[in-house]
N, C-alpha and C. Protein backbone atom coordinates (compact mmCIF):
# COMPACT_ATOMS: atom_id res chain seq x y z
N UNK A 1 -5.35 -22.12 31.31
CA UNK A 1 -4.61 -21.71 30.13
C UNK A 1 -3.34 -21.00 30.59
N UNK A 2 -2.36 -21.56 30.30
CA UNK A 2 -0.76 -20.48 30.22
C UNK A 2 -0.80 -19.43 29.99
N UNK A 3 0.21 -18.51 30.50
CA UNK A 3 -0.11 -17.34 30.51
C UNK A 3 0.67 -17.36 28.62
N UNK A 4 1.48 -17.76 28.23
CA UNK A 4 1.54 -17.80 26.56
C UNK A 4 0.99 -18.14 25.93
N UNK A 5 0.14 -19.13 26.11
CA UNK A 5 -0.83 -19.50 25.38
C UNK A 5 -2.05 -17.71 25.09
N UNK A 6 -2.44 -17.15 26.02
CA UNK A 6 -3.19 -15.63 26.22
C UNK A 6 -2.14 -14.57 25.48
N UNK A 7 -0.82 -14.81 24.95
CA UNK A 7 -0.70 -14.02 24.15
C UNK A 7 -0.97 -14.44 23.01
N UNK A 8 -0.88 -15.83 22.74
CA UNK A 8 -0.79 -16.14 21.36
C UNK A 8 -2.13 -15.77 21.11
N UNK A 9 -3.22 -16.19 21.80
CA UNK A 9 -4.92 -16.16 21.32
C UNK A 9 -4.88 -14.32 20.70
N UNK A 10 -4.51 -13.50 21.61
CA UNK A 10 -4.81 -12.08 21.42
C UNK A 10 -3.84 -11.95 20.35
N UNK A 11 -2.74 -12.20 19.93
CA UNK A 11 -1.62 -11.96 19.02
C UNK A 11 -2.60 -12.39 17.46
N UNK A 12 -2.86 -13.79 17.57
CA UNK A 12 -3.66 -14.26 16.44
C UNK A 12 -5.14 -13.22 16.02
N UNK A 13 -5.86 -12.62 17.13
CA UNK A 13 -6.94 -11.70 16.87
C UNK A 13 -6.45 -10.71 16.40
N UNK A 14 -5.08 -10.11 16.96
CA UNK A 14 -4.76 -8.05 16.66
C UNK A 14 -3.99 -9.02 15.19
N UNK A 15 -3.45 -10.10 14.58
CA UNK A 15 -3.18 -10.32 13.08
C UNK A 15 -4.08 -10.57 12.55
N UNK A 16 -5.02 -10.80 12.60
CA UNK A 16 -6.02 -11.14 11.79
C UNK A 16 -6.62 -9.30 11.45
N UNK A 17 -6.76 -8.60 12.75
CA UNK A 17 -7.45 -7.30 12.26
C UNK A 17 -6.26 -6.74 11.73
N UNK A 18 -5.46 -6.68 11.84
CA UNK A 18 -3.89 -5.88 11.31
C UNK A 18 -4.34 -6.17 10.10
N UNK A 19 -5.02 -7.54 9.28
CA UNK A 19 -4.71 -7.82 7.77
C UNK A 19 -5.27 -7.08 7.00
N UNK A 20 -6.45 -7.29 7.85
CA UNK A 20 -8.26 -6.74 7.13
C UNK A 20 -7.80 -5.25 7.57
N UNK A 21 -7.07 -4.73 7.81
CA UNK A 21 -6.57 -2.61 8.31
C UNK A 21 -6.05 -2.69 6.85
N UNK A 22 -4.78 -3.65 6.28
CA UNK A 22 -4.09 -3.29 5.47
C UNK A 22 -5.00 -3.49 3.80
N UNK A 23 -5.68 -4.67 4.34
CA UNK A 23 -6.87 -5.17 2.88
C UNK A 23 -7.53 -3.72 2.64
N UNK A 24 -8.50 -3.15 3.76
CA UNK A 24 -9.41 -1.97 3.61
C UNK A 24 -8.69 -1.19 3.65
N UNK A 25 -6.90 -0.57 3.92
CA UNK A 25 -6.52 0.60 3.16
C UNK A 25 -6.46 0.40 1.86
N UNK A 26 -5.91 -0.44 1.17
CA UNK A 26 -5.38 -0.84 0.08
C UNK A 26 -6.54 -0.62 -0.72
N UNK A 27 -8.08 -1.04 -0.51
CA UNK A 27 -8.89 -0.67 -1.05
C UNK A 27 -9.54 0.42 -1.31
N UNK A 28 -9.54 1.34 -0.59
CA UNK A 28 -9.55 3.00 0.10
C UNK A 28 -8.90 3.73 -0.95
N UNK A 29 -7.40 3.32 -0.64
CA UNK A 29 -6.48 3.86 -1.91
C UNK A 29 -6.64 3.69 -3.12
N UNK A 30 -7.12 2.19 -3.43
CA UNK A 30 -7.34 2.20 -5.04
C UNK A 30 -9.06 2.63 -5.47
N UNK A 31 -9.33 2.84 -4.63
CA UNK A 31 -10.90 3.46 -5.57
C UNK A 31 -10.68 5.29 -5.07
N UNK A 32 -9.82 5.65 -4.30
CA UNK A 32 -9.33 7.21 -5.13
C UNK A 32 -8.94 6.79 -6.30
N UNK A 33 -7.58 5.98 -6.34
CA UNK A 33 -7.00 6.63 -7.57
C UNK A 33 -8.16 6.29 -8.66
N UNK A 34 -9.00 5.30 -8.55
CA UNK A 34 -9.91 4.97 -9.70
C UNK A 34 -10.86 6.46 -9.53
N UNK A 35 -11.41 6.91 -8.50
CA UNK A 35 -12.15 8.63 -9.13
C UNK A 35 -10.76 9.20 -9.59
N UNK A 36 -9.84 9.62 -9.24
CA UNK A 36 -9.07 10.29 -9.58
C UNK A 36 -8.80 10.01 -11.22
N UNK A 37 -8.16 8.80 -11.77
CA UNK A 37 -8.27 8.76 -12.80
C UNK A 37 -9.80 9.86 -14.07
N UNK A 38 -10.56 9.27 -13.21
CA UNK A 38 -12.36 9.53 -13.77
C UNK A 38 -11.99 11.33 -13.80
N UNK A 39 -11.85 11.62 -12.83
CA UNK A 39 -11.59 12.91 -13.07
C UNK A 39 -11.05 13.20 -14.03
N UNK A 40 -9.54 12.79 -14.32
CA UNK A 40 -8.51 13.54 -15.09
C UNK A 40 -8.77 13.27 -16.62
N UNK A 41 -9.59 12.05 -16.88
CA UNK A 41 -10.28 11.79 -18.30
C UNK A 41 -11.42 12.29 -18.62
N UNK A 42 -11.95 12.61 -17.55
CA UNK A 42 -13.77 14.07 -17.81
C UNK A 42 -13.39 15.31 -17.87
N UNK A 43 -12.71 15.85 -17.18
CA UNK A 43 -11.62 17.06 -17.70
C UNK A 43 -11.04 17.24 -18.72
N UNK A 44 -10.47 16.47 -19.48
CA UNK A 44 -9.66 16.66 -20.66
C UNK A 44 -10.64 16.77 -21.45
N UNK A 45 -11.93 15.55 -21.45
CA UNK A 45 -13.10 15.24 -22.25
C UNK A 45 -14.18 16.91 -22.09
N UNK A 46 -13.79 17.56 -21.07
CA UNK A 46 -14.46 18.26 -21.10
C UNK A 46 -13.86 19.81 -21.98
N UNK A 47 -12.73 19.73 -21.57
CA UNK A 47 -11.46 20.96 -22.35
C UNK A 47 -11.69 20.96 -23.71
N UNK A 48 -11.62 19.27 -23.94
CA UNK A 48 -11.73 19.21 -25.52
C UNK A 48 -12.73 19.26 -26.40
N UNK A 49 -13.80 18.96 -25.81
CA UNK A 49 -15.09 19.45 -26.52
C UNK A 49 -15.60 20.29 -26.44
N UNK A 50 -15.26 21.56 -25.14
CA UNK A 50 -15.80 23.14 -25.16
C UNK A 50 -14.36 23.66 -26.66
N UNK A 51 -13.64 23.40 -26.39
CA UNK A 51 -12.67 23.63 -27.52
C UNK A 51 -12.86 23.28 -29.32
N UNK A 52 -13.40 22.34 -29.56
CA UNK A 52 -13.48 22.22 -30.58
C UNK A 52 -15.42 22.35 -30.58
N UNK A 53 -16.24 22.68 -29.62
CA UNK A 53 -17.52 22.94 -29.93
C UNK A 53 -16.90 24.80 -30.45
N UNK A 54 -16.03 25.56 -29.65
CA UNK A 54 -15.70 26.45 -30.30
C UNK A 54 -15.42 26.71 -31.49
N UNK A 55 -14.43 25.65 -31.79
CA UNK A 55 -13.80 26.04 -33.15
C UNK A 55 -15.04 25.81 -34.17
N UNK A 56 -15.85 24.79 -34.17
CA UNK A 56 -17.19 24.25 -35.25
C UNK A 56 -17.71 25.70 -35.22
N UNK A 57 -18.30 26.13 -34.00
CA UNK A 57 -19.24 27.57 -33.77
C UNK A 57 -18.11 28.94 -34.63
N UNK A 58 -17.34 29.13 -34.58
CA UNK A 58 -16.62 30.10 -35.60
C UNK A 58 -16.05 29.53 -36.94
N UNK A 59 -16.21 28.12 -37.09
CA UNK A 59 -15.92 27.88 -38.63
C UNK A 59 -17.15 28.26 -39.22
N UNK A 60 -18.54 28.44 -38.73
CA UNK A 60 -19.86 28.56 -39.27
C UNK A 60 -20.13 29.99 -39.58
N UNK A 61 -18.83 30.69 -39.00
CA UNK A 61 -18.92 32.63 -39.66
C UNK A 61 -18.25 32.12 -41.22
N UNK A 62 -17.63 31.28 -40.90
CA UNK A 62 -16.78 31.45 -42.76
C UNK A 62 -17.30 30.28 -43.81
N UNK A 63 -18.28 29.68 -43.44
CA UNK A 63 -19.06 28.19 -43.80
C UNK A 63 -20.19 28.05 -43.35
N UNK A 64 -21.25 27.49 -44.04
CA UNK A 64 -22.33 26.85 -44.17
C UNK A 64 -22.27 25.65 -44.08
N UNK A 65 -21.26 24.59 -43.59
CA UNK A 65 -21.85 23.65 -44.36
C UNK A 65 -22.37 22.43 -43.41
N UNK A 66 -23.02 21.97 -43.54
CA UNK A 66 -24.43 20.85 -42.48
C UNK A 66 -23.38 19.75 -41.80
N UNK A 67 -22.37 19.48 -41.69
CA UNK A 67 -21.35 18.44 -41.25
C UNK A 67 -20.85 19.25 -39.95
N UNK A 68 -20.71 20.42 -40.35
CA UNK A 68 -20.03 21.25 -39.30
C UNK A 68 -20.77 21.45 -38.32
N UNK A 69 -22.16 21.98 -38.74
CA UNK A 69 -23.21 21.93 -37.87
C UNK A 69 -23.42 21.10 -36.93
N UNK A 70 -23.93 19.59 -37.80
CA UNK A 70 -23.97 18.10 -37.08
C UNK A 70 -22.46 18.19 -36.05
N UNK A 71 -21.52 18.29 -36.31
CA UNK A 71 -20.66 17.70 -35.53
C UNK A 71 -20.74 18.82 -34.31
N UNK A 72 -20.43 19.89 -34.39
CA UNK A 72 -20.59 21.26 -33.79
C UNK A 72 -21.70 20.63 -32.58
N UNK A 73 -22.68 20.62 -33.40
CA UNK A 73 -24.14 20.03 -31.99
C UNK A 73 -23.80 18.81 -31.35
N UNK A 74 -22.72 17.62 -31.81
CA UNK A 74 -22.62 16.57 -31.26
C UNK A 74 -21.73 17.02 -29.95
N UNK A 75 -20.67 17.44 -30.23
CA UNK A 75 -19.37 17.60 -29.37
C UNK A 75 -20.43 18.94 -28.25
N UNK A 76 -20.90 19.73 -28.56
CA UNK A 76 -21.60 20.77 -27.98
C UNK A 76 -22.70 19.37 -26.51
N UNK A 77 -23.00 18.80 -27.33
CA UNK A 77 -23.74 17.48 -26.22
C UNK A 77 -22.70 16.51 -24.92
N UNK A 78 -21.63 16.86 -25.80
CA UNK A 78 -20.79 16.01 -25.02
C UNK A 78 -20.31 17.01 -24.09
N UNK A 79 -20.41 18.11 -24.85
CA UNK A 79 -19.62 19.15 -23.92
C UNK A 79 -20.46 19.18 -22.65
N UNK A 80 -21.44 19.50 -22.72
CA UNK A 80 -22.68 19.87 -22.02
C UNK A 80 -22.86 18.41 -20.78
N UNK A 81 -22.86 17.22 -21.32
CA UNK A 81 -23.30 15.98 -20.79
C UNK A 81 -21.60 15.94 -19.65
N UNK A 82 -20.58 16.34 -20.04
CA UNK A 82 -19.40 15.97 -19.35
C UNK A 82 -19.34 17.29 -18.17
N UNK A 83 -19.72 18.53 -18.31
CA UNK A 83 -20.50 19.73 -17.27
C UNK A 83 -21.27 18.95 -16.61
N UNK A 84 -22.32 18.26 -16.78
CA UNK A 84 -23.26 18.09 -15.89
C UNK A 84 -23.06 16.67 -14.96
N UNK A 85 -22.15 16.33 -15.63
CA UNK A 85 -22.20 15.28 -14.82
C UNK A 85 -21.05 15.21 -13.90
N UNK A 86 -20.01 16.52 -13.83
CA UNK A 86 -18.99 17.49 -12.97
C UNK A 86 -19.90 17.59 -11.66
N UNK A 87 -21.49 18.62 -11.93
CA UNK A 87 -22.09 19.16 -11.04
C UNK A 87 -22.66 18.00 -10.30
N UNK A 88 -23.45 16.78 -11.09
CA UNK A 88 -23.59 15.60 -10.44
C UNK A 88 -22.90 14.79 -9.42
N UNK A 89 -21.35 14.31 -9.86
CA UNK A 89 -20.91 14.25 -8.99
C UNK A 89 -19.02 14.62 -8.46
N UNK A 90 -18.96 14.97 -7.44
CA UNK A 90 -17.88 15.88 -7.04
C UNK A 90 -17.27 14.61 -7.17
N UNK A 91 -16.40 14.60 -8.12
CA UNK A 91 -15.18 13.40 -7.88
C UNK A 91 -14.27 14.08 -7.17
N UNK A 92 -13.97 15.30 -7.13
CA UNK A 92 -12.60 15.79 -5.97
C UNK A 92 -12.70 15.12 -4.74
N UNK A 93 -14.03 15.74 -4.50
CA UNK A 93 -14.28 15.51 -3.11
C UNK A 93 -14.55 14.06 -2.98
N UNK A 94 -15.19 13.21 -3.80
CA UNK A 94 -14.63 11.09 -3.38
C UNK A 94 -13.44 11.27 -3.08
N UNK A 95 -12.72 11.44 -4.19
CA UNK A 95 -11.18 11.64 -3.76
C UNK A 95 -11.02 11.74 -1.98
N UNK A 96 -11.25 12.94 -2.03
CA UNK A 96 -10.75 12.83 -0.74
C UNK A 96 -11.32 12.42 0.07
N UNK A 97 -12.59 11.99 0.03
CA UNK A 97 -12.90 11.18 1.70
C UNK A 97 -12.59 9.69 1.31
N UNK A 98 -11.65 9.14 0.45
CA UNK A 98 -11.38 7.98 0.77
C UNK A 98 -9.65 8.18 0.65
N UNK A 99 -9.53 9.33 0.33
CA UNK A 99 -8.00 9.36 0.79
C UNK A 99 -8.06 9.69 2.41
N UNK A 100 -8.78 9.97 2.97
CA UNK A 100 -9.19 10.69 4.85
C UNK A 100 -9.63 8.85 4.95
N UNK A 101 -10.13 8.32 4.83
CA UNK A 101 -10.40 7.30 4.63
C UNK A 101 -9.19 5.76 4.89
N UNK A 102 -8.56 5.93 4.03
CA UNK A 102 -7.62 5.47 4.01
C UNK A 102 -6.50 5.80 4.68
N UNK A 103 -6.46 7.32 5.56
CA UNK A 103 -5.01 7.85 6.27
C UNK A 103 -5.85 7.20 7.92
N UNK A 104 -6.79 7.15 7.91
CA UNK A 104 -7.62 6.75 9.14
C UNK A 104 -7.11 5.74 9.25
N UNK A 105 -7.25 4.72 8.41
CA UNK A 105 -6.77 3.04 8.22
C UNK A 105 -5.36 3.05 8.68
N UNK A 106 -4.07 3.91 8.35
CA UNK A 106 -3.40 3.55 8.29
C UNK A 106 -2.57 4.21 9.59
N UNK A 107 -3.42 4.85 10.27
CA UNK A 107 -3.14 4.96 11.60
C UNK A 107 -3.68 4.02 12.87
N UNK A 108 -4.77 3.54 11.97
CA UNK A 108 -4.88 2.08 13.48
C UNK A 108 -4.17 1.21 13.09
N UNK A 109 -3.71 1.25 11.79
CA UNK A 109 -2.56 0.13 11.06
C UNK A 109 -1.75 0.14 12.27
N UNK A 110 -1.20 1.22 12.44
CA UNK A 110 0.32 1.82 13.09
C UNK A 110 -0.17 1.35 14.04
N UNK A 111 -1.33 1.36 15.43
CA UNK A 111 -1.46 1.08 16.16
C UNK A 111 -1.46 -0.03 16.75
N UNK A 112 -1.91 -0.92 15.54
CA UNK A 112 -1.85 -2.41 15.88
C UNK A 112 -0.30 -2.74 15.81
N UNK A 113 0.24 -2.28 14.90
CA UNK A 113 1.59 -2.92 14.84
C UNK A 113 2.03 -2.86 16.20
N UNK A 114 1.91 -1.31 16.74
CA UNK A 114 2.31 -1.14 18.41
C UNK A 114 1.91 -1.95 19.47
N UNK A 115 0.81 -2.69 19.21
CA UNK A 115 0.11 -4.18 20.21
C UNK A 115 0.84 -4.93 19.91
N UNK A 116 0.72 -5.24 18.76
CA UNK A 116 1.95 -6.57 17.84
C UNK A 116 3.31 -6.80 19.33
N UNK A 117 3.89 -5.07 18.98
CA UNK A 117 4.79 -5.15 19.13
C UNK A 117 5.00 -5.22 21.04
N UNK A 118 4.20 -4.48 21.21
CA UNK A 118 3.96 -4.90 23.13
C UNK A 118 3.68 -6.87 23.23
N UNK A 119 3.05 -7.13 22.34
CA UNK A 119 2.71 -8.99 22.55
C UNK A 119 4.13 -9.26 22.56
N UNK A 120 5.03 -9.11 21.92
CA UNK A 120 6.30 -9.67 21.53
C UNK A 120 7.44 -9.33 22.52
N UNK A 121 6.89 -8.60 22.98
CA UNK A 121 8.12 -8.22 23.84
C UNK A 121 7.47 -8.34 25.62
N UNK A 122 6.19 -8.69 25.71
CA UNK A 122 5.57 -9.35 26.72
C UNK A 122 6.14 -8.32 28.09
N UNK A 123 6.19 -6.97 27.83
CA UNK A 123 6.27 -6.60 29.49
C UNK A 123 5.20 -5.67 29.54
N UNK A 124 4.02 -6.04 29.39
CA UNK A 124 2.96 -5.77 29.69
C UNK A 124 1.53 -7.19 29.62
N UNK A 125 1.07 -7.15 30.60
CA UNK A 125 0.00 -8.51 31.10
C UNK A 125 -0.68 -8.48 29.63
N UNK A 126 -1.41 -9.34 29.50
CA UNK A 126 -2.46 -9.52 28.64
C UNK A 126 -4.10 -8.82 28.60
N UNK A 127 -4.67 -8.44 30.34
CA UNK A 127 -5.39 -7.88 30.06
C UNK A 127 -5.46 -6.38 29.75
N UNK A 128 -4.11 -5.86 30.19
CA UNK A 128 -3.73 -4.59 29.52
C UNK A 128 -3.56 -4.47 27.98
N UNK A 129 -3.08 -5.47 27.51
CA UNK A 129 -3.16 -5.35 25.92
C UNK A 129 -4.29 -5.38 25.43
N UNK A 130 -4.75 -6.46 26.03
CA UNK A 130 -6.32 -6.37 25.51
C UNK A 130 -7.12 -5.17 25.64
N UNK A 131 -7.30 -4.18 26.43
CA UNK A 131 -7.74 -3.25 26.91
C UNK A 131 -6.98 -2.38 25.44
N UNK A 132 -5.93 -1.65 25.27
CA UNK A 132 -5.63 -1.45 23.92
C UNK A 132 -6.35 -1.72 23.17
N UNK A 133 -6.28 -2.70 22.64
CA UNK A 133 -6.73 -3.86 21.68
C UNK A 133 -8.27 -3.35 21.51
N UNK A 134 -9.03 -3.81 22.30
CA UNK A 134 -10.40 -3.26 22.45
C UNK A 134 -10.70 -1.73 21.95
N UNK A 135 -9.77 -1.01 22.54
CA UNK A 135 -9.75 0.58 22.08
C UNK A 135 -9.42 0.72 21.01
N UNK A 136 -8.51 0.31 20.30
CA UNK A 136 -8.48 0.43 19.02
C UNK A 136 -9.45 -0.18 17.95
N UNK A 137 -10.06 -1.62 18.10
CA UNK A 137 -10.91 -2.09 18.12
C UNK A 137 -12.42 -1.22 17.62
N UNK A 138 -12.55 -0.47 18.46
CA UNK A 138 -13.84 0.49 18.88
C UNK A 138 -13.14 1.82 17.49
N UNK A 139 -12.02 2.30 17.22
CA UNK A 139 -12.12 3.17 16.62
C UNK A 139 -11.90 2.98 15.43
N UNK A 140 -11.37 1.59 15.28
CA UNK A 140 -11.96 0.60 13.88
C UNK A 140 -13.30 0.76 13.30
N UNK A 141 -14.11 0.21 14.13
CA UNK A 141 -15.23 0.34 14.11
C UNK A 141 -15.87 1.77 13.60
N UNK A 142 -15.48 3.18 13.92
CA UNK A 142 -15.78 4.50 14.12
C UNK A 142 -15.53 4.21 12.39
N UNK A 143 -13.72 4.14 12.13
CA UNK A 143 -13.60 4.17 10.74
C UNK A 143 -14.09 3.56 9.73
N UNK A 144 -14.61 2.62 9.38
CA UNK A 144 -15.39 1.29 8.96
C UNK A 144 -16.91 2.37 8.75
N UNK A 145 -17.02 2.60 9.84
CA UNK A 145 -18.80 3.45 9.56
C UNK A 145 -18.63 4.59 8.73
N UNK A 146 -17.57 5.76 8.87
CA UNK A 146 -17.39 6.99 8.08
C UNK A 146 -16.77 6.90 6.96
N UNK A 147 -16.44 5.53 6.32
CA UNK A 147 -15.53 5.15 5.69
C UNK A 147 -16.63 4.93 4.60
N UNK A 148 -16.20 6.16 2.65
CA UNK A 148 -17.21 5.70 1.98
C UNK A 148 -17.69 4.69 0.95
N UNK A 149 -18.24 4.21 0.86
CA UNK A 149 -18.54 2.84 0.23
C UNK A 149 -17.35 2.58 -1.34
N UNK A 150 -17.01 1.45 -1.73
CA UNK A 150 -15.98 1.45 -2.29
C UNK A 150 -16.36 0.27 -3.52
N UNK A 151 -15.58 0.16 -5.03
CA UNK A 151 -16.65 -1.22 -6.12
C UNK A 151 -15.67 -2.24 -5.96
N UNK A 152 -16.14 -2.85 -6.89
CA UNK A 152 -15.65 -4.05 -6.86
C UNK A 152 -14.15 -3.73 -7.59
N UNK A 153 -13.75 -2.59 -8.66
CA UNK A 153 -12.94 -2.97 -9.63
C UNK A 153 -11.93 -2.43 -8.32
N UNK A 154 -11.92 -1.49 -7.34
CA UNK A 154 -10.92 -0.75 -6.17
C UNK A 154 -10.71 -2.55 -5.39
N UNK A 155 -11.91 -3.35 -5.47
CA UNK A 155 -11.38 -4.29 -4.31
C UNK A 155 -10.68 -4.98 -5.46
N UNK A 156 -10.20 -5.64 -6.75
CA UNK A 156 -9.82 -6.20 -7.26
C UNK A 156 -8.19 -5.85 -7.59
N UNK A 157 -8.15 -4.34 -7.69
CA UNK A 157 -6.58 -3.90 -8.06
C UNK A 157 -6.19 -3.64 -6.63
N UNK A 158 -6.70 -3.50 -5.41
CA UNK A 158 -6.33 -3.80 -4.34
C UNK A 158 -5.64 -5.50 -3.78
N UNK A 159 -6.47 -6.13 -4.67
CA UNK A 159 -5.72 -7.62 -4.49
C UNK A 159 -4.71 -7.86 -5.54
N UNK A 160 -4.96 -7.28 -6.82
CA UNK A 160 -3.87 -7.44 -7.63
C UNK A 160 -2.21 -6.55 -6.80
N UNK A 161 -2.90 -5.71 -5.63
CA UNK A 161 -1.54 -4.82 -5.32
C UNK A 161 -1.14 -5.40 -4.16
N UNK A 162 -1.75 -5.88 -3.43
CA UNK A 162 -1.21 -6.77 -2.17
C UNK A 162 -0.96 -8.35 -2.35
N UNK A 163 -1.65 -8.82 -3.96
CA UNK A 163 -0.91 -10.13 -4.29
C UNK A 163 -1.53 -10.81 -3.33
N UNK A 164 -2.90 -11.01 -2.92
CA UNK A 164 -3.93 -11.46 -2.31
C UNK A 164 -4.88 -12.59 -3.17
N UNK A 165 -5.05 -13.79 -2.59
CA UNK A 165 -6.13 -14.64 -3.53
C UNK A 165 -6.87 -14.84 -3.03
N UNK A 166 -7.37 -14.42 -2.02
CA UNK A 166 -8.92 -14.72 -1.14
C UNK A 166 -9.26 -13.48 -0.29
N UNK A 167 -10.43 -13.13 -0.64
CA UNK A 167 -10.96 -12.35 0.10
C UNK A 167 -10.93 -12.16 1.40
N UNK A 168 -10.34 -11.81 2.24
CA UNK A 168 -10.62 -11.28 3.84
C UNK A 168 -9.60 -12.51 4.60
N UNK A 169 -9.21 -13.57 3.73
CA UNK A 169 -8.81 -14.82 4.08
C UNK A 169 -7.17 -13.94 3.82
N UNK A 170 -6.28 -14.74 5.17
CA UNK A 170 -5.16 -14.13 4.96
C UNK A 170 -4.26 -15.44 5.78
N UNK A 171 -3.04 -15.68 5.15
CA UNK A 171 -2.23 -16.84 5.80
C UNK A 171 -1.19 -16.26 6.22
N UNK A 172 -0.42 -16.76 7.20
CA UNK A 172 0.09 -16.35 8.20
C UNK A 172 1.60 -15.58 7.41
N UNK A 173 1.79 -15.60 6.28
CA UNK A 173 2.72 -15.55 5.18
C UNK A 173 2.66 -14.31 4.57
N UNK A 174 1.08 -14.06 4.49
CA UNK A 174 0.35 -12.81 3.75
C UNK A 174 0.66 -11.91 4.97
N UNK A 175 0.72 -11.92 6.15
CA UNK A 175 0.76 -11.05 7.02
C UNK A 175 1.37 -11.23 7.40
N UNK A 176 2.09 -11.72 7.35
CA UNK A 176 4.13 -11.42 7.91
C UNK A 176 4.61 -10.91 6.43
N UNK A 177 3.52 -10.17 5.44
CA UNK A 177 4.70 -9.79 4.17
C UNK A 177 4.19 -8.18 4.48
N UNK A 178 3.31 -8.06 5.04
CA UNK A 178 2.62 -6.92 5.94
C UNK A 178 3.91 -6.29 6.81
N UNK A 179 4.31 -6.94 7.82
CA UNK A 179 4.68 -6.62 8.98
C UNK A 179 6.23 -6.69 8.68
N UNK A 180 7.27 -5.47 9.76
CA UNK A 180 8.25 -5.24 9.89
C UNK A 180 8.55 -6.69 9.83
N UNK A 181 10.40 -7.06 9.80
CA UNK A 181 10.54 -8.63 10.23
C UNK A 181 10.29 -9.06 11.40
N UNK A 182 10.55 -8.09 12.42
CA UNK A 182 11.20 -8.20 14.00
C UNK A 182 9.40 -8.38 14.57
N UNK A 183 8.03 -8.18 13.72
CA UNK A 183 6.89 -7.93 14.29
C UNK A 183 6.50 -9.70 13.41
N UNK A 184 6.82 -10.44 12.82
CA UNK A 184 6.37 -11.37 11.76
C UNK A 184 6.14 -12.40 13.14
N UNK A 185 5.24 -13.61 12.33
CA UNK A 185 5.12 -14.35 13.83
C UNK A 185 6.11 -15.55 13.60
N UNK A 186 6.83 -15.59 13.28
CA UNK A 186 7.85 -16.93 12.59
C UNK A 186 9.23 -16.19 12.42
N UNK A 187 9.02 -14.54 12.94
CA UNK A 187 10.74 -13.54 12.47
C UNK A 187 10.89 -13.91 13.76
């Protein structure tokens, strides 16, 4: 085998993981903002029904009347059900381990681009890149394991945001829309 032919093989492996770095940030990022959203609508949901469970509970010093009550105990449930399910689960904290999550991603991102960019400019052998390659590789791997589980609707507005039509499947087009020009395999 040519010694170009051994960049292209390793060039085609570090693009293929470069894609799937940028697919699994992209996904990372959109299921924060999806807790994040969750947050900022259980909060309000929660403001607003300790608020008006208030106001029902002091309209009942100047009124009797059974509507106020009923509603008073409804919103008082919601109030209560949108508390507990705060203590259930910490959306701050999702938040942030898939924003830690996603800054992880986007530093082996950077890294690969830096292989990319050693393949292209070829003054370093191949089994030295590879050796890179491998190392980064391995702390892929590290991130991928600590990295926390993510739904389907984060992998879907992740493809609606990278303009993706196949899962994990990426054409050589999709990842040169990734990459600087000067790093593209056709720039």
């Amino acid at each position: 085998m040519a010694m170009d032919d051994n960049y292209e093989v390793i060039e085609t492996s570090v693009r293929d993981t470069f894609a799937s770095v940028v697919w699994s940030h992209k996904i990372q990022e959109k299921q924060a903002d999806i807790y994040s959203e969750r947050f900022k609508c259980l909060e309000t949901a929660k403001i607003l029904s300790a608020s008006l469970t208030s106001v029902g509970l002091v309209s009942l010093v100047f009124t009797d009347q059974p509507w106020i009550k009923l509603c008073s105990a409804l919103i008082s449930f919601v109030s209560v059900f949108v508390s507990t399910f705060f203590k259930s689960f910490d959306l701050q904290a999702m938040v942030s381990q898939h924003k830690a999550a996603a800054n992880n991603l986007l530093e082996v991102r950077d890294q690969l681009k830096l292989i990319l960019l050693q393949i292209h400019l070829k003054q370093e052998n191949v089994q030295a890149i590879y050796k890179k390659y491998e190392g980064v590789v391995q702390q892929l791997d590290k991130v991928y394991t600590d990295a926390p589980n993510t739904t389907d609707k984060a992998v879907t507005r992740a493809r609606e945001a990278l303009n993706v039509s196949k899962d994990n499947t990426f054409s050589g087009d999709e990842i040169d829309s990734f990459l600087p020009i000067g790093l593209r395999k056709d720039g």
